[in-house]
C-alpha atoms as a PDB file:
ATOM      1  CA  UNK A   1     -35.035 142.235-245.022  1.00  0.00           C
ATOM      2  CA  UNK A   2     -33.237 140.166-242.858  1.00  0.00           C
ATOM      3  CA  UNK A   3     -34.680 136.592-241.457  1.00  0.00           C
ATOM      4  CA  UNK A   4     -35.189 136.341-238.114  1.00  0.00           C
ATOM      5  CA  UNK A   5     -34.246 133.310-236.178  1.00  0.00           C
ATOM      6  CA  UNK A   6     -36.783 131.688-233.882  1.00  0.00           C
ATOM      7  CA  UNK A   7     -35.336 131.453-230.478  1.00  0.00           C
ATOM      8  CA  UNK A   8     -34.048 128.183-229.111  1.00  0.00           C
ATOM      9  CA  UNK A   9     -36.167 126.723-226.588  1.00  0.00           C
ATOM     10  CA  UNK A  10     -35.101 124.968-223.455  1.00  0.00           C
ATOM     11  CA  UNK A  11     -36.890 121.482-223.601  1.00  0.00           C
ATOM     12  CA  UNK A  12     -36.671 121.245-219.766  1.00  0.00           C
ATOM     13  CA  UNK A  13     -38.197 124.104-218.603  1.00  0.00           C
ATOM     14  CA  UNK A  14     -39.676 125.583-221.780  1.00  0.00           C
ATOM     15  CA  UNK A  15     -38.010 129.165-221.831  1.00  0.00           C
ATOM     16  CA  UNK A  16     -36.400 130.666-224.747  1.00  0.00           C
ATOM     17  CA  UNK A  17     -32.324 130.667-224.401  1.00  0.00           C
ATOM     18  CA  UNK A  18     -31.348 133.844-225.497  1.00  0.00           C
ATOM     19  CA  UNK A  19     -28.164 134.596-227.112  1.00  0.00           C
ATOM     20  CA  UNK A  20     -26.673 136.063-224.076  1.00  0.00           C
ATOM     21  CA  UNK A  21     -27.779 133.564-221.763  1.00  0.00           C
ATOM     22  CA  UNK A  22     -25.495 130.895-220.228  1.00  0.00           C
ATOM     23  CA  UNK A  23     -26.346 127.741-222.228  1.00  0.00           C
ATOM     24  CA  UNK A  24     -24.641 124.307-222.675  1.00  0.00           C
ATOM     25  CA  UNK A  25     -25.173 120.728-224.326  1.00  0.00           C
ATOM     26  CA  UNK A  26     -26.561 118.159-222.308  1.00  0.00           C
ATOM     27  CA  UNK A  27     -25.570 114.806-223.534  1.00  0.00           C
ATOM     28  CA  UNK A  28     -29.061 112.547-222.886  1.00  0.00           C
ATOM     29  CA  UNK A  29     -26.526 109.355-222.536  1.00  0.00           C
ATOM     30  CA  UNK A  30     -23.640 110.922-220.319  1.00  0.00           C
ATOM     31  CA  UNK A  31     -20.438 110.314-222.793  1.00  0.00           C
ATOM     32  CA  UNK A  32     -18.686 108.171-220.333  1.00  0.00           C
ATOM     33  CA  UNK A  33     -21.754 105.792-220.416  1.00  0.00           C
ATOM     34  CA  UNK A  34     -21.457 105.538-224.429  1.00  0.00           C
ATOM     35  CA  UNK A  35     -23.390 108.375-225.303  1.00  0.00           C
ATOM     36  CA  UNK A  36     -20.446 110.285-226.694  1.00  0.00           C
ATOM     37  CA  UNK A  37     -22.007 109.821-230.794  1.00  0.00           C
ATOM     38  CA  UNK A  38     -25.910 109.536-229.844  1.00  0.00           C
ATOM     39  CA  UNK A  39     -28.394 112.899-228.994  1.00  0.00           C
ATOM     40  CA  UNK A  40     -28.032 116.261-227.499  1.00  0.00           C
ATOM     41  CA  UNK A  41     -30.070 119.003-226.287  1.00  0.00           C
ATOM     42  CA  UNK A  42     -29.250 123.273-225.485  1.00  0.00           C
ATOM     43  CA  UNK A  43     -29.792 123.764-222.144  1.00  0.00           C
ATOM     44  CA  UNK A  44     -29.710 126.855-219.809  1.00  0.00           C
ATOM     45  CA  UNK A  45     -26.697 126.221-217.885  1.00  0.00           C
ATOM     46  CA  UNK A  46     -28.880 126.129-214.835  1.00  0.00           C
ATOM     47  CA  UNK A  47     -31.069 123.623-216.246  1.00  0.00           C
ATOM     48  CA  UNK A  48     -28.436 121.372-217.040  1.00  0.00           C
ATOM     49  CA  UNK A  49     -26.709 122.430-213.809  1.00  0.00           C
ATOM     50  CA  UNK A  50     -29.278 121.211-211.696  1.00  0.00           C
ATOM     51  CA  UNK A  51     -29.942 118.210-213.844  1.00  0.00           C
ATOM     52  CA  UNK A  52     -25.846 117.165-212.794  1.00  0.00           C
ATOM     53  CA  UNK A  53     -26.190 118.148-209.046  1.00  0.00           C
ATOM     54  CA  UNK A  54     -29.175 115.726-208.165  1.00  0.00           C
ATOM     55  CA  UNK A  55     -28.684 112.580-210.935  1.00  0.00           C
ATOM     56  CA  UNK A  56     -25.321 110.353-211.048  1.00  0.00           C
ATOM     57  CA  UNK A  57     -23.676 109.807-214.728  1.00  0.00           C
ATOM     58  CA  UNK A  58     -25.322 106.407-214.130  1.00  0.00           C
ATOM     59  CA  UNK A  59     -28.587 107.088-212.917  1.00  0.00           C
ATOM     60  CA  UNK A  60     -28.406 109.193-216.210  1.00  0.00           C
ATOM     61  CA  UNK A  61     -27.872 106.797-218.407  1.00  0.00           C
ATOM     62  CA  UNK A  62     -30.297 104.045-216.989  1.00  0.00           C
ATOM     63  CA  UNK A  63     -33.407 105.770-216.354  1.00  0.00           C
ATOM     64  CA  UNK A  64     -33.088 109.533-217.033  1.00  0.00           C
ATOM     65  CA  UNK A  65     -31.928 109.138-221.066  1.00  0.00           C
ATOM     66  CA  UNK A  66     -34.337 111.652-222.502  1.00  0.00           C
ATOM     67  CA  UNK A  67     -36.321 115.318-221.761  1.00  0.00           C
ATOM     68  CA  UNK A  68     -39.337 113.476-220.882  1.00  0.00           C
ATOM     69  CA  UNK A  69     -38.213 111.053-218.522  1.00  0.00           C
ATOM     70  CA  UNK A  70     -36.452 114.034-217.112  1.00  0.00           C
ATOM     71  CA  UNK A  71     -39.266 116.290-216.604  1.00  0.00           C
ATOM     72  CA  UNK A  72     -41.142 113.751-214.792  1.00  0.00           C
ATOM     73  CA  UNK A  73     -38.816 113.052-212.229  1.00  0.00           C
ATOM     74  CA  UNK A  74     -40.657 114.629-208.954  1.00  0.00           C
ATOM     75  CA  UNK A  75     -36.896 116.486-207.372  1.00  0.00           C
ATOM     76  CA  UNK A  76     -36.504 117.981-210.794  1.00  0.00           C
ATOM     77  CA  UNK A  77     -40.349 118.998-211.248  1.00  0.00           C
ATOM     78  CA  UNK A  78     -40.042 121.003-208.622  1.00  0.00           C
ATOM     79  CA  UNK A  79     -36.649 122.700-209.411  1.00  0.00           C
ATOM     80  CA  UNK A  80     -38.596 123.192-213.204  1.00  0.00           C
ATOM     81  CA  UNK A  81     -41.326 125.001-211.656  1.00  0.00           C
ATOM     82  CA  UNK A  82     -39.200 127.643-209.462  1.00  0.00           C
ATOM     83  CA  UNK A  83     -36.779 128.046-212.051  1.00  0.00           C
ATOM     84  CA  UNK A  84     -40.079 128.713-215.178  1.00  0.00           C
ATOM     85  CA  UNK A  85     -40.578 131.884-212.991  1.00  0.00           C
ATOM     86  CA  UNK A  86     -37.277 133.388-213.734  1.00  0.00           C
ATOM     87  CA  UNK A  87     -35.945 135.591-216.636  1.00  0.00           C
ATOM     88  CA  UNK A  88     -34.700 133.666-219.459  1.00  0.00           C
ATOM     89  CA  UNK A  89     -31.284 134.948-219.124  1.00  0.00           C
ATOM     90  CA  UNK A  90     -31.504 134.388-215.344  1.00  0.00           C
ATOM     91  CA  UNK A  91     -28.368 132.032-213.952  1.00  0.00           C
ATOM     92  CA  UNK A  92     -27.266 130.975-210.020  1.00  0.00           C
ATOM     93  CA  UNK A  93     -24.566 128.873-209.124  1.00  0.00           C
ATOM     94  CA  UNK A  94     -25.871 124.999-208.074  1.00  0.00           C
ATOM     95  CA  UNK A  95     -24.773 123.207-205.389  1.00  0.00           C
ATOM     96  CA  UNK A  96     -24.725 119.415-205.503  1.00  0.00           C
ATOM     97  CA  UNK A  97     -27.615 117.964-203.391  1.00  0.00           C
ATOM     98  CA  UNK A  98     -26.827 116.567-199.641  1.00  0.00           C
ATOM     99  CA  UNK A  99     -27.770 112.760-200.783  1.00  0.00           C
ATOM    100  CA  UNK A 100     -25.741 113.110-204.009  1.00  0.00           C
ATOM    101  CA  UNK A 101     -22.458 114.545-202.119  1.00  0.00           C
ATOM    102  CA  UNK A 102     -23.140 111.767-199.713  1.00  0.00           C
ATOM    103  CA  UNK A 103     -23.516 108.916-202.240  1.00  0.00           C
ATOM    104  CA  UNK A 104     -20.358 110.369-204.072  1.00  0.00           C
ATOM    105  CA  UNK A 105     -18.282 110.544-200.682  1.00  0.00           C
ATOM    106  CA  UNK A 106     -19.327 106.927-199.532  1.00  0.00           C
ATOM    107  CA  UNK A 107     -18.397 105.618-202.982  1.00  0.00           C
ATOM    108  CA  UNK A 108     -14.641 107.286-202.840  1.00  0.00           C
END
């Protein structure tokens, strides 16, 4: 008899990742802020999606390093709580917020 594998779970929003769903690594320390060599976490690509549309590689690295931290952040509470009511395997596209694009295009 064959073993079965638990599912991976998503530590952001707490649904399993199934093999078929869109998934990626999430660097906790963006790489180009030295976190190339420290911790990583399986996302849904959504999850980590939206976590890159609202949060600069900075903003990342300063005050957003871990799940926890994360999760309590009040814009991405409330993307975690739409997103919990979704299939597991469920994936949109994710558009950069208005005050991110705007921060990026005043900074270029």
């Amino acid at each position: 008899m064959a073993a079965r594998r638990m599912p991976v779970i998503c530590p952001l929003c707490e649904r399993p990742i199934p093999p078929d769903a869109r998934s990626s690594l999430h660097h906790l320390v963006p790489r180009l802020k030295g976190g190339t060599n420290l911790g990583t976490v399986r996302l849904h690509q959504i999850c980590h999606s939206a976590i890159h549309a609202r949060f600069s590689e900075t903003e990342l690295a300063k005050r957003l390093a871990d799940v926890e931290m994360l999760r309590a952040d009040p814009e991405l509470a409330a993307f975690i709580t739409w997103v919990r009511t979704k299939p597991p395997q469920f994936h949109a596209p994710t558009r950069m917020t208005k005050a991110r694009r705007e921060a990026r295009r005043d900074r270029d």
